[in-house]
Protein backbone atom coordinates (compact mmCIF):
# COMPACT_ATOMS: atom_id res chain seq x y z
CA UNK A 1 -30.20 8.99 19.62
CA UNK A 2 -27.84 10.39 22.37
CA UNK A 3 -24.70 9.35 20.98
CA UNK A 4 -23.12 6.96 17.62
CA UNK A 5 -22.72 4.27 20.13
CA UNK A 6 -26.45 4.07 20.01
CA UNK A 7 -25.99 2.86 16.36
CA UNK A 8 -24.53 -0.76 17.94
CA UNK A 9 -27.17 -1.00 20.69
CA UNK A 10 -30.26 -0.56 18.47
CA UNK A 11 -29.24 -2.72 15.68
CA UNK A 12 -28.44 -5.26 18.60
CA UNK A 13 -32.09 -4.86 19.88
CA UNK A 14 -33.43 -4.76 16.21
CA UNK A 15 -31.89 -7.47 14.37
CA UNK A 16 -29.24 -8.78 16.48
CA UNK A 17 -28.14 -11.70 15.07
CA UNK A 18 -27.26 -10.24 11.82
CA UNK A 19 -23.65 -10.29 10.95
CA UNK A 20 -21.95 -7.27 12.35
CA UNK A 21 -18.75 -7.90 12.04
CA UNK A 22 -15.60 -9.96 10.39
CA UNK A 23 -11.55 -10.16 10.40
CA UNK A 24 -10.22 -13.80 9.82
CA UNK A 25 -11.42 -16.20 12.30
CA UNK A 26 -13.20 -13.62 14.33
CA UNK A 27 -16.62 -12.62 13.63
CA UNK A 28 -19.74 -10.73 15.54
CA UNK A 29 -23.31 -10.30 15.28
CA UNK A 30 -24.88 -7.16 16.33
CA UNK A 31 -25.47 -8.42 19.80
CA UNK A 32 -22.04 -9.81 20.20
CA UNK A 33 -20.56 -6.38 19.29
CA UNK A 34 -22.86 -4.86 21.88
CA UNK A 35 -21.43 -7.00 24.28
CA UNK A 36 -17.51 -6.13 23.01
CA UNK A 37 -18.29 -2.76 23.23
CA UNK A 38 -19.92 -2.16 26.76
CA UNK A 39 -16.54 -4.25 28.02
CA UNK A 40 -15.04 -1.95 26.84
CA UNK A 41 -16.65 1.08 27.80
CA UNK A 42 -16.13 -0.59 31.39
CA UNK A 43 -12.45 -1.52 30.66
CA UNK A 44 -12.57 2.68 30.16
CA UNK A 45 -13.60 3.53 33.16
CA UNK A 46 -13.18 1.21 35.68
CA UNK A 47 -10.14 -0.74 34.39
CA UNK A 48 -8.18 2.79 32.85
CA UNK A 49 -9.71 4.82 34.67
CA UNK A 50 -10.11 7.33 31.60
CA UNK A 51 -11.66 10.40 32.23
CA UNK A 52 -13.91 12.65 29.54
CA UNK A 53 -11.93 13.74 27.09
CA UNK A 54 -8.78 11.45 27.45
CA UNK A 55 -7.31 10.65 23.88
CA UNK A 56 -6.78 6.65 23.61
CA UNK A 57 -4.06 5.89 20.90
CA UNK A 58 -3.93 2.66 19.23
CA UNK A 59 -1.31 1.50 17.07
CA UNK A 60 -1.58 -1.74 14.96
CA UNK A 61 -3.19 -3.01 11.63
CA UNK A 62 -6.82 -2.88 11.32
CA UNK A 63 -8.77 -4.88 13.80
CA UNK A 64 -12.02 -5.40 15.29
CA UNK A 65 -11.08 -3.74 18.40
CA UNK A 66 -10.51 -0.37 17.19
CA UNK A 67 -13.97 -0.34 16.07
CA UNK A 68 -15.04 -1.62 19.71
CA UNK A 69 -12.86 1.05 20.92
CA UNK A 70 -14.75 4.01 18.54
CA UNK A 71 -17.96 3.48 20.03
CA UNK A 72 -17.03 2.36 23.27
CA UNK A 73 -15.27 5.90 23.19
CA UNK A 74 -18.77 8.14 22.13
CA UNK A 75 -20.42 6.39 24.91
CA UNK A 76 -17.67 7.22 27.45
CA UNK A 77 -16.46 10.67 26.15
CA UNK A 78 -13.30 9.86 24.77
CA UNK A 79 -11.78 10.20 21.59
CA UNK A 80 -10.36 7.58 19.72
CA UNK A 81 -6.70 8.08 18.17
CA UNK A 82 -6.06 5.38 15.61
CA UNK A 83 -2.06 6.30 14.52
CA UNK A 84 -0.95 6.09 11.36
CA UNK A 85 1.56 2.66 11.85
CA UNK A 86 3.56 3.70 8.91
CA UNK A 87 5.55 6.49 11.12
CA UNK A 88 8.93 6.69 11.71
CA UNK A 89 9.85 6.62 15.64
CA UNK A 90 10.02 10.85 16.01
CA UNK A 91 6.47 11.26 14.44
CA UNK A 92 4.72 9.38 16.86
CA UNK A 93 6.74 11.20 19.38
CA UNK A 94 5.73 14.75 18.45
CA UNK A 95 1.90 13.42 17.56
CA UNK A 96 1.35 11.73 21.04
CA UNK A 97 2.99 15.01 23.07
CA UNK A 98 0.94 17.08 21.00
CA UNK A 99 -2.24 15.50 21.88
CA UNK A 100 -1.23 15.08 25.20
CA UNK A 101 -2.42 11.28 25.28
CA UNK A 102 -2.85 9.53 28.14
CA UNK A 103 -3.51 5.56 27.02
CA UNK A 104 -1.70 3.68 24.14
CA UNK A 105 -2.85 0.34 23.25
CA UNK A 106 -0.51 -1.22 20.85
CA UNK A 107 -0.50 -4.82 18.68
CA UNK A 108 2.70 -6.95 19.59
CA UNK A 109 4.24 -6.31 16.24
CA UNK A 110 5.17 -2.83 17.50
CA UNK A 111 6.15 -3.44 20.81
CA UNK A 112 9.91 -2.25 20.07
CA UNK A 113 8.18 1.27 18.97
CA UNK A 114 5.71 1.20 22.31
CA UNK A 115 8.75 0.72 24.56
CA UNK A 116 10.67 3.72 22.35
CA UNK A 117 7.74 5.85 23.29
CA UNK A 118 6.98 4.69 27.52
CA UNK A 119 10.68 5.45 27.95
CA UNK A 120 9.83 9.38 26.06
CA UNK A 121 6.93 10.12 26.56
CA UNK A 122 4.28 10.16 29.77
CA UNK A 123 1.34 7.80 29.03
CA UNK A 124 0.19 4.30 30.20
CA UNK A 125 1.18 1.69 26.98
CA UNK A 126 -1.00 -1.84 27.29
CA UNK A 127 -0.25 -4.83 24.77
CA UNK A 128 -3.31 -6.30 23.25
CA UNK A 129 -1.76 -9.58 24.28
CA UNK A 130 -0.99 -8.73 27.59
CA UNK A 131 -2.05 -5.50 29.92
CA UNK A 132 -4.94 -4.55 27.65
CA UNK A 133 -5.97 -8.33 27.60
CA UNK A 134 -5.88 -8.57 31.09
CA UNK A 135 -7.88 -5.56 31.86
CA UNK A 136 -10.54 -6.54 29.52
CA UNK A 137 -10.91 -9.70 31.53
CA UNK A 138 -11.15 -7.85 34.30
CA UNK A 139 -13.85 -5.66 32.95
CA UNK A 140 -17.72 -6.48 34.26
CA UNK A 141 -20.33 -6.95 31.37
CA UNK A 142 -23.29 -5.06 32.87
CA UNK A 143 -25.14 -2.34 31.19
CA UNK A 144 -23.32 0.78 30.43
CA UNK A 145 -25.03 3.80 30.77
CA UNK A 146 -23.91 6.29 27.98
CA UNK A 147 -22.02 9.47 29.05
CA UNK A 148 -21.55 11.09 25.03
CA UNK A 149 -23.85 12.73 23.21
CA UNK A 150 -23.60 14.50 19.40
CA UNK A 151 -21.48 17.49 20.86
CA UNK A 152 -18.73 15.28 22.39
CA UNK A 153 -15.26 15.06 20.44
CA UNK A 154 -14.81 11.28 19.78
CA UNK A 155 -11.87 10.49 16.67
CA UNK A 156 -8.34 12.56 16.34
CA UNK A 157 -6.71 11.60 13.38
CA UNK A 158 -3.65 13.64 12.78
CA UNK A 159 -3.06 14.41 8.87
CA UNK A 160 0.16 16.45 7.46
CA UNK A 161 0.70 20.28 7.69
CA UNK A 162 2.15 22.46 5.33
CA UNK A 163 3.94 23.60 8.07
CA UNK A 164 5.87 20.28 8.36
CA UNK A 165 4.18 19.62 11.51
CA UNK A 166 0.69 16.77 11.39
CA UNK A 167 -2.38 18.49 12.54
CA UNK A 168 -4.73 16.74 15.04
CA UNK A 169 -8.30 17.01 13.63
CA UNK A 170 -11.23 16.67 15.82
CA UNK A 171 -14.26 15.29 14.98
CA UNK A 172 -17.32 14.98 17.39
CA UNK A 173 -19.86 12.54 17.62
CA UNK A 174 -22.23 14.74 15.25
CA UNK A 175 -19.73 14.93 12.64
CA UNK A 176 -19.64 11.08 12.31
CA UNK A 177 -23.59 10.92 12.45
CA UNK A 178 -23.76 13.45 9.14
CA UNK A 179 -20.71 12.01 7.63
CA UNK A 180 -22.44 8.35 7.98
CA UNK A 181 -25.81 10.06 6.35
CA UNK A 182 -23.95 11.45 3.90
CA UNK A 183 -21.80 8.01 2.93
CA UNK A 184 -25.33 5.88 3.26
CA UNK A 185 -27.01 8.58 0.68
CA UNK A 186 -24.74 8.62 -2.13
CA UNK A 187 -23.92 5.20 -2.19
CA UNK A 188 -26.94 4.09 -1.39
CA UNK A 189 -26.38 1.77 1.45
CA UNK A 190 -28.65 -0.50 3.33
CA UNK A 191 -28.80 -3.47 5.56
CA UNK A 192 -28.64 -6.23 3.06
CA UNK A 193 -25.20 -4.58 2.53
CA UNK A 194 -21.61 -6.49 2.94
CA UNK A 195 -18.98 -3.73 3.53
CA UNK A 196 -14.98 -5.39 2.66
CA UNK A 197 -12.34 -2.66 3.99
CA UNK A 198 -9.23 -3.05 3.54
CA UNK A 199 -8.01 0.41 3.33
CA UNK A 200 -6.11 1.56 6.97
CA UNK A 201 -8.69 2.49 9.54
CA UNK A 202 -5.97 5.38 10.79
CA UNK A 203 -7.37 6.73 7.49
CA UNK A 204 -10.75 9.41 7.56
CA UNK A 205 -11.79 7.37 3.93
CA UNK A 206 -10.78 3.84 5.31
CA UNK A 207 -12.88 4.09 9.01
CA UNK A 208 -15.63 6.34 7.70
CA UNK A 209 -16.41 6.27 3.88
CA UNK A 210 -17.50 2.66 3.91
CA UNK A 211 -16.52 0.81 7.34
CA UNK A 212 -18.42 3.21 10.27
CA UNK A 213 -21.59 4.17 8.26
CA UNK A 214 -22.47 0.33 7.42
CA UNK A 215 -23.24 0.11 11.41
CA UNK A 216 -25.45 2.76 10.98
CA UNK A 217 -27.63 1.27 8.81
CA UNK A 218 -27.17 -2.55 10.23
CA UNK A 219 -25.06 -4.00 7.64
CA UNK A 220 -21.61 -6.23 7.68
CA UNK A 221 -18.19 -5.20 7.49
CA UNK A 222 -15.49 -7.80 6.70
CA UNK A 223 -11.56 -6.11 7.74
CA UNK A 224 -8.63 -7.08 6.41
CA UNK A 225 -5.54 -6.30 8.44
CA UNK A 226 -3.81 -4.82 5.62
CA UNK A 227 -4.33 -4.83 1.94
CA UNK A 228 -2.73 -7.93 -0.04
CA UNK A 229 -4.25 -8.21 -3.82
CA UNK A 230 -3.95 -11.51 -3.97
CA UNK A 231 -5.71 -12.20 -0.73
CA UNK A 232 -8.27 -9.23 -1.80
CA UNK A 233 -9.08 -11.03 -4.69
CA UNK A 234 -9.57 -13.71 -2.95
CA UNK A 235 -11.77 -12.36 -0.32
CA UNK A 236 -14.01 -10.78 -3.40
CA UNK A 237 -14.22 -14.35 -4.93
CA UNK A 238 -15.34 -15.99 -1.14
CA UNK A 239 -17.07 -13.88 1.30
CA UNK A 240 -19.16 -11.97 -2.01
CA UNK A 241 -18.96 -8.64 -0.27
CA UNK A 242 -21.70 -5.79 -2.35
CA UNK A 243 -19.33 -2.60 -0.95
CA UNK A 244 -15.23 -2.09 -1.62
CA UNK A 245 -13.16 1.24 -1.46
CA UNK A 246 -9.70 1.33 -3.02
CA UNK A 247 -7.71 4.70 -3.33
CA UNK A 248 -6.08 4.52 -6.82
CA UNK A 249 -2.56 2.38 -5.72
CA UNK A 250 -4.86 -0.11 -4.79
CA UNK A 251 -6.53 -0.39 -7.98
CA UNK A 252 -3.78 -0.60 -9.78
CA UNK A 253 -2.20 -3.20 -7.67
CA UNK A 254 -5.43 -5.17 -8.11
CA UNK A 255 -5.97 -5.29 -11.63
CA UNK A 256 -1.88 -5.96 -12.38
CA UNK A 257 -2.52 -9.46 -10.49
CA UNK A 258 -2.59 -12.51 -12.05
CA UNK A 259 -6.18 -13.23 -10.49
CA UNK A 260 -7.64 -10.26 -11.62
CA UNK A 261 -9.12 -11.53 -14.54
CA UNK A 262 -10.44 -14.30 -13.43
CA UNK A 263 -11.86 -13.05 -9.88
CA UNK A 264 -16.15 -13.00 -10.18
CA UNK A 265 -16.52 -9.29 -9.43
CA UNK A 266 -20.75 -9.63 -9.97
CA UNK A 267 -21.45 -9.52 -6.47
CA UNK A 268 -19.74 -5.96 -6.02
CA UNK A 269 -22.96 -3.49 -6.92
CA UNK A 270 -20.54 -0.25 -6.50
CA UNK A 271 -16.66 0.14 -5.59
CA UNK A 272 -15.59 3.83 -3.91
CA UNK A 273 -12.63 5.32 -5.27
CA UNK A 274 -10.92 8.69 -4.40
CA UNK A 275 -7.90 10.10 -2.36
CA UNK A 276 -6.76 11.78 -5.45
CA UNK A 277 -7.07 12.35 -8.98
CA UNK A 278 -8.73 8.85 -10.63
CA UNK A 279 -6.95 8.22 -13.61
CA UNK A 280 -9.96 7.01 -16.09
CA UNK A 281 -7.99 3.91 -17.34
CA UNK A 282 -8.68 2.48 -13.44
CA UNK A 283 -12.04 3.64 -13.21
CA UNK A 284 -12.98 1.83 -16.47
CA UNK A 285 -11.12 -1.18 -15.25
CA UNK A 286 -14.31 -1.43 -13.30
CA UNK A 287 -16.76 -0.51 -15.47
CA UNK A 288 -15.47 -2.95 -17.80
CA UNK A 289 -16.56 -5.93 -15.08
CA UNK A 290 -19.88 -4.31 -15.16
CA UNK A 291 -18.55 -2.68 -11.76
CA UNK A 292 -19.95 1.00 -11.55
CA UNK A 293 -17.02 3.16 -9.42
CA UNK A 294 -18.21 6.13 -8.02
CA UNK A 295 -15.82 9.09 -7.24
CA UNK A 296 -15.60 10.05 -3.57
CA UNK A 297 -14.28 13.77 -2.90
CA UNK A 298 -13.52 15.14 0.86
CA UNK A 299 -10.71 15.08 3.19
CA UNK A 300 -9.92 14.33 6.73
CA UNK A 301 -11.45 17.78 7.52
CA UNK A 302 -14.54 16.62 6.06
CA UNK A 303 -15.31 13.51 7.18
CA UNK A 304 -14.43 12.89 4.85
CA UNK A 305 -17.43 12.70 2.13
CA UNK A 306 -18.66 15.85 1.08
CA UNK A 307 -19.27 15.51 -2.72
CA UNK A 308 -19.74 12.19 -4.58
CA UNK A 309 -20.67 11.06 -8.12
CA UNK A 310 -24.16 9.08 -8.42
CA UNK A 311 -23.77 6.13 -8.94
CA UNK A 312 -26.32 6.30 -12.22
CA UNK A 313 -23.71 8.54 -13.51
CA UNK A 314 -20.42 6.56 -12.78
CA UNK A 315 -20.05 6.26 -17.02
CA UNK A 316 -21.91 9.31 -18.22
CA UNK A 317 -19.69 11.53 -15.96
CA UNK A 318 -16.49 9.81 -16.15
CA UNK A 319 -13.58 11.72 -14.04
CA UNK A 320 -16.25 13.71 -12.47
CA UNK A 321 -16.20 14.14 -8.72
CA UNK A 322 -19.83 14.75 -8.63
CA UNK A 323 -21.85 16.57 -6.63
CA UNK A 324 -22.49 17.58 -2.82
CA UNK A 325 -23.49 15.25 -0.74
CA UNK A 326 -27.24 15.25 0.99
CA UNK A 327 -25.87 17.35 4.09
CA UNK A 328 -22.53 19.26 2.29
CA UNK A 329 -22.41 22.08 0.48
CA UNK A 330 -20.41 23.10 -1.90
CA UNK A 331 -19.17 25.94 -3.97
CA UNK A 332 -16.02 27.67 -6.25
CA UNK A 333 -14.37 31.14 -5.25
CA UNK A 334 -11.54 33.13 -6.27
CA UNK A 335 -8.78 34.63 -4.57
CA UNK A 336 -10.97 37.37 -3.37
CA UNK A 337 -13.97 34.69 -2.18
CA UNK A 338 -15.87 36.10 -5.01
CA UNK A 339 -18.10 33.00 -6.30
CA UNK A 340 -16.94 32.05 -9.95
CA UNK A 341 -19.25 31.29 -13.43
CA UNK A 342 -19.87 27.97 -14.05
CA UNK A 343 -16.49 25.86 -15.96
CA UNK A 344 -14.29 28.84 -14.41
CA UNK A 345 -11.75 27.54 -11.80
CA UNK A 346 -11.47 28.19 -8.47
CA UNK A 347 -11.23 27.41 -4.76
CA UNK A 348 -13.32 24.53 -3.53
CA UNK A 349 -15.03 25.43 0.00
CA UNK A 350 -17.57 23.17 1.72
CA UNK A 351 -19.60 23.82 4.60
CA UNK A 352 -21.75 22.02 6.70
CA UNK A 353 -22.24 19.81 10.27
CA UNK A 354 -19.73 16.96 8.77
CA UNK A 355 -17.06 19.49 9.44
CA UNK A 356 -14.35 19.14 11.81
CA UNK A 357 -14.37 20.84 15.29
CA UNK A 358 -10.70 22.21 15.25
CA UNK A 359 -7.39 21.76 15.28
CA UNK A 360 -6.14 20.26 18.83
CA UNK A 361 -4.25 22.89 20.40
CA UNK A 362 -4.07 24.88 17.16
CA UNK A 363 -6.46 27.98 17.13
CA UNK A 364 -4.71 29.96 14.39
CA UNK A 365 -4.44 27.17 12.22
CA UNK A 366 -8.10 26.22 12.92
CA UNK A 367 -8.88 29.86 11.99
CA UNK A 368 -7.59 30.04 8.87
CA UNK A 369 -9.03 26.92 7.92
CA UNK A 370 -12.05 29.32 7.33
CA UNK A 371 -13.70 31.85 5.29
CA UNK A 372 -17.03 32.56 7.66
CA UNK A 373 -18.23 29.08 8.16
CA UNK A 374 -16.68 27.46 5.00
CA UNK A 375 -13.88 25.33 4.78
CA UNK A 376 -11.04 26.73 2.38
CA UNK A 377 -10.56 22.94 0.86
CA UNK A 378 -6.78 24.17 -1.07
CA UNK A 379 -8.17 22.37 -3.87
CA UNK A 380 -8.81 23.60 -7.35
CA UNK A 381 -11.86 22.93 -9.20
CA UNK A 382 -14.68 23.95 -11.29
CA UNK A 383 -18.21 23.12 -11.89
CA UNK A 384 -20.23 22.35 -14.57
CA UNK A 385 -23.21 23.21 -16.43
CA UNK A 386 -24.99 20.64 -14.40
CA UNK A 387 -23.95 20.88 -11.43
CA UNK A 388 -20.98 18.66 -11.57
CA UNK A 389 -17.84 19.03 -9.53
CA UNK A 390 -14.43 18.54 -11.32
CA UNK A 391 -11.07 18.49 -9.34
CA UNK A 392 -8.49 20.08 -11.49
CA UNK A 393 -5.45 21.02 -9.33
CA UNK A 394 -4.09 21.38 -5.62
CA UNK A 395 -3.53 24.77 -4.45
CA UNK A 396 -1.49 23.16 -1.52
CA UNK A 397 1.68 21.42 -2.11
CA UNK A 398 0.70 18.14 -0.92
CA UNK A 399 1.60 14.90 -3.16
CA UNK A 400 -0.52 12.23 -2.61
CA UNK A 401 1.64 8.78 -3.45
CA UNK A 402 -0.49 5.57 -2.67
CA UNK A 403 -3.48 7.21 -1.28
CA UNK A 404 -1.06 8.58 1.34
CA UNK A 405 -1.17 12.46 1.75
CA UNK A 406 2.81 13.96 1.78
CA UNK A 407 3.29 17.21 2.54
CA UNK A 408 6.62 18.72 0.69
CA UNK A 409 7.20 20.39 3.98
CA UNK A 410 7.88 17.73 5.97
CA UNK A 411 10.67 16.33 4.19
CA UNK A 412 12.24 19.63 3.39
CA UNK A 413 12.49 20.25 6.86
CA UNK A 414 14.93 16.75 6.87
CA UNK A 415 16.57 17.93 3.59
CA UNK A 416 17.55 21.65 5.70
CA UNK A 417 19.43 20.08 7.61
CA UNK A 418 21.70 18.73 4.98
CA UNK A 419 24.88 21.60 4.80
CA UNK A 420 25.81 19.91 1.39
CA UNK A 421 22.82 21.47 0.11
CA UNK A 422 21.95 25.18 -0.52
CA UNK A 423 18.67 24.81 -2.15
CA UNK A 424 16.14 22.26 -2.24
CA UNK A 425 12.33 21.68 -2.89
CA UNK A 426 9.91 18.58 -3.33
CA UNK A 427 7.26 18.40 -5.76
CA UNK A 428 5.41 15.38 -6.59
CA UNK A 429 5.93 13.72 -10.06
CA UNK A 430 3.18 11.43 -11.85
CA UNK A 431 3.86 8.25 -11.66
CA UNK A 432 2.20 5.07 -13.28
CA UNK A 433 2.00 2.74 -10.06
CA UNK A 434 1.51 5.10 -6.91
CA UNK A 435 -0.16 8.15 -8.63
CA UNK A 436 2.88 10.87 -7.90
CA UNK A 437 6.37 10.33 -7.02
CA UNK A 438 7.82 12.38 -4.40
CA UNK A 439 10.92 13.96 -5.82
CA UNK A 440 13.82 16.33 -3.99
CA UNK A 441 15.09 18.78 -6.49
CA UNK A 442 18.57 20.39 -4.59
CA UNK A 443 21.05 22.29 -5.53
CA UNK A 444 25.00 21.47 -3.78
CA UNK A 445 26.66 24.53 -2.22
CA UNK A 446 29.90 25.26 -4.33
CA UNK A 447 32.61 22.93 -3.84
CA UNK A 448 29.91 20.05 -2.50
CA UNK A 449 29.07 16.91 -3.12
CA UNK A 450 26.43 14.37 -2.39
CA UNK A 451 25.42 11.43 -3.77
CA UNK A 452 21.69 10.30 -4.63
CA UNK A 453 22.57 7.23 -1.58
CA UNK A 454 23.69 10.19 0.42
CA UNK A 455 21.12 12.27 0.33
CA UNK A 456 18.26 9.52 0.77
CA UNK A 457 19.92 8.54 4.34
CA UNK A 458 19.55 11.44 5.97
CA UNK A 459 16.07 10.88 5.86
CA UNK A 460 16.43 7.35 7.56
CA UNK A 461 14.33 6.99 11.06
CA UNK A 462 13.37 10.67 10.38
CA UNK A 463 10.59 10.25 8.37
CA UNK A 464 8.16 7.50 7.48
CA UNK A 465 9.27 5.06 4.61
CA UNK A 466 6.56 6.11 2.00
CA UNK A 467 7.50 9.54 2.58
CA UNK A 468 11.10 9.51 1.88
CA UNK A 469 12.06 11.11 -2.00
CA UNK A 470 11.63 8.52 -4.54
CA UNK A 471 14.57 10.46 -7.12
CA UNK A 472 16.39 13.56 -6.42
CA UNK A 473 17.25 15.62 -8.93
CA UNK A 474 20.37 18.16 -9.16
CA UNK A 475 20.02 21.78 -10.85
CA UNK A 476 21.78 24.67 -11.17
CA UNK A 477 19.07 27.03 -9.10
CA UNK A 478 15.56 26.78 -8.81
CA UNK A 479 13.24 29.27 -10.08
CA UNK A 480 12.13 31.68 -8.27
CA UNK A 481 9.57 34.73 -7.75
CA UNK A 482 10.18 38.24 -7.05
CA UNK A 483 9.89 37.41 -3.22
CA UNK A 484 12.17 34.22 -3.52
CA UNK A 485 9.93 31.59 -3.39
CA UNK A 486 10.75 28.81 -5.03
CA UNK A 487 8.17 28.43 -8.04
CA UNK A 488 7.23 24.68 -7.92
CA UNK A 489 4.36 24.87 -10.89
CA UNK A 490 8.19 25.64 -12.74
CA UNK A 491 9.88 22.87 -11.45
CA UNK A 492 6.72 19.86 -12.26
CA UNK A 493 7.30 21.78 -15.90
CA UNK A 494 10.87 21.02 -16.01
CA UNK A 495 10.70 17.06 -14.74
């Protein structure tokens, strides 16, 4: 195998008429996905005239064709750049300079926010219903013959910095090959398998925990364009997928519907769950079906799977996240990067070839990622006598609200720029429905005011809805260390 495009082509030669592929009234055997995906490996070339390397952005809703595109990108040496469509106007902006992308394709329902970005920013933008469709008539249907191999780059996905600035991770092909072993081993995938994602595909969990391994092995992957309970449920009840990954929001939107109870969840033999902290009320909402949920721990860095809970042991080691992976390793440091006893907390670091390559453009950053060749995770954890991986804190800052990663830096970078305000943090609060709420805790300059309605506006068209401060809270002054940092463990005390 020269390249994960090869995954298409030799289930196509191997069982090609096996269901490949599903989203409403579109579906695709193996060999029809073959097809879609030399087109476009000619559209590429011929049509685009993309060059090694070139970053091809697509913004929209999950759909069939990003998955055409991911493949058709590792055979042509490009990297796929699925954005995150929940951006405000500015972050796609800085992401799409950053990366320096030449090619956006873009779904009709964001055409205002493609013809923002041609008039900013210097790239070729093609509709799906127009330019993009055109060229992909265009397009010849011969054999391709495969440029990519293991070492090539082939998916950016840009996740939030501490430094209030996203970070482009780069995967290459061999990531995605060891990140697809790893998915297949500890949740012990196979053909016979019927993968339903509904989880974004911008997302490292939604396009590679579940959705990008199943070609791998040969099985089918149904897509929903966006996540709807109702119509998940649904789905469940129909198309009797065996595979489903839901971050914790989703969960909890599921099992407050009125269908819930009475959707037949026998055909599921495993749901994924992770993102963040699995509160065990919604991973026994599961169990109680006769569901098993395994716990899925990694990050975009990762792969994102890099230590999971057995399936076998989805009961017996509730809130566990389990242990590495089949190609991950694992292990707990201190501040020093002096290993730790076992139920002692520490760092988590993981090393191994389902890494990341870098940070685009970001060598310092990429750096410090590292302690030798492990990756410093920011998360706390500890392990057990048995081997067992718990996740008890975050060193970092970051809030994760809906399965969606916010990084306090990003928004107090918006709430700087307020002169009402002389000091200000975020901190994430928990919250029933979404996991954490993102809160702004300010204090008004003397002789200022501001108004909760105030406040919020300023973050209007700045930053993405989901991301904007779901309370503020006024005090005094905000505790404080020796060195003046604000001391946020203080302020989640307080609230």
């Amino acid at each position: 195998m020269n390249s994960i495009g090869d995954w298409i082509t030799y289930n196509a030669n191997w069982a090609g008429d096996r269901p490949a592929l599903r989203l409403g009234s579109e579906s695709y055997t193996y060999t029809e996905m073959e097809a879609a995906v030399t087109k476009r490996c000619h559209l590429l070339i011929d049509q685009l005239g993309a060059k090694p390397g070139d970053q091809i952005a697509y913004l929209g809703f999950n759909s069939c064709e990003i998955l055409f595109l991911l493949f058709a990108c590792a055979r042509t040496k490009c990297l796929l750049m699925p954005l995150n469509n929940r951006l405000a106007l500015p972050e796609h902006l800085w992401i799409l300079r950053h990366s320096k992308t030449r090619f956006l394709i873009y779904d009709n329902e964001f055409a205002t926010t493609a013809e923002h970005i041609a008039a900013d920013v210097d790239l070729q933008t093609l509709s799906l219903d127009t330019e993009y469709e055109a060229a992909l008539q265009a397009a010849v249907t011969a054999p391709f013959q495969s440029l990519g191999s293991l070492d090539d780059p082939v998916l950016l996905l840009y996740t939030s910095g501490t430094t209030g600035h996203p970070k482009g991770v780069v995967h290459q092909q061999r990531a995605l090959f060891y990140n697809a072993l790893n998915a297949i081993h500890a949740q012990e995938m196979r053909a016979l398998d019927h993968v339903l994602s509904v989880l974004p595909l911008f997302h490292s969990g939604g396009i590679n925990i579940q959705t990008s391994p199943a070609f791998y092995v040969g099985a089918q992957v149904t897509l929903m364009d966006r996540f709807d309970p109702g119509a998940t449920l649904n789905a469940i009840q129909e198309i009797r997928p065996t595979m489903f990954l839901a971050v914790p929001a989703v969960i909890q939107a599921l099992v407050n519907h009125p269908l819930w109870n009475n959707t037949d969840l026998s055909c599921l033999r495993v749901v994924g769950t992770g993102s963040s902290t699995v509160p065990n009320v919604l991973l026994n909402a599961w169990h109680d079906r006769g569901v098993p949920a395994t716990q899925i721990y990694g990050m975009t860095e990762s792969a994102p799977a890099a230590i999971c809970l057995p399936i076998a042991e989805t009961q017996t080691k509730l809130g566990a996240a389990g242990k590495p992976v089949i190609h991950c390793e694992a292990r707990i440091v201190d501040e020093s990067g002096k290993l730790v006893e076992a139920n002692e907390r520490g760092e988590i670091e993981i090393r191994g070839p389902n890494l990341f390559s870098e940070y685009l453009n970001e060598p310092e950053l990429t750096d410090a990622a590292f302690n030798g060749d492990w990756f410093r995770t920011g998360d706390i954890g500890h392990v057990d006598d048995q081997g067992y991986y718990y996740i008890d804190d975050r060193k970092k800052d970051v809030i994760i609200s809906g399965g969606e990663n916010i990084y306090p830096a990003e928004l107090e970078n918006v709430l700087a720029d307020i002169p009402e305000l002389s000091e200000y943090a975020v901190i994430g609060r928990p919250d029933e429905k979404w996991g954490e709420a993102t809160v702004a805790c300010v204090v008004l300059r003397d002789g200022q005011s501001l108004s909760k309605d105030e406040l919020l506006a300023g973050f209007e068209g700045k930053l993405a809805r989901y991301k904007h401060p779901q309370d503020v809270l006024y005090f005094e002054s905000l505790p404080r260390n020796a060195m003046g940092k604000v001391l946020k463990y203080k302020l989640r005390e307080q609230i």
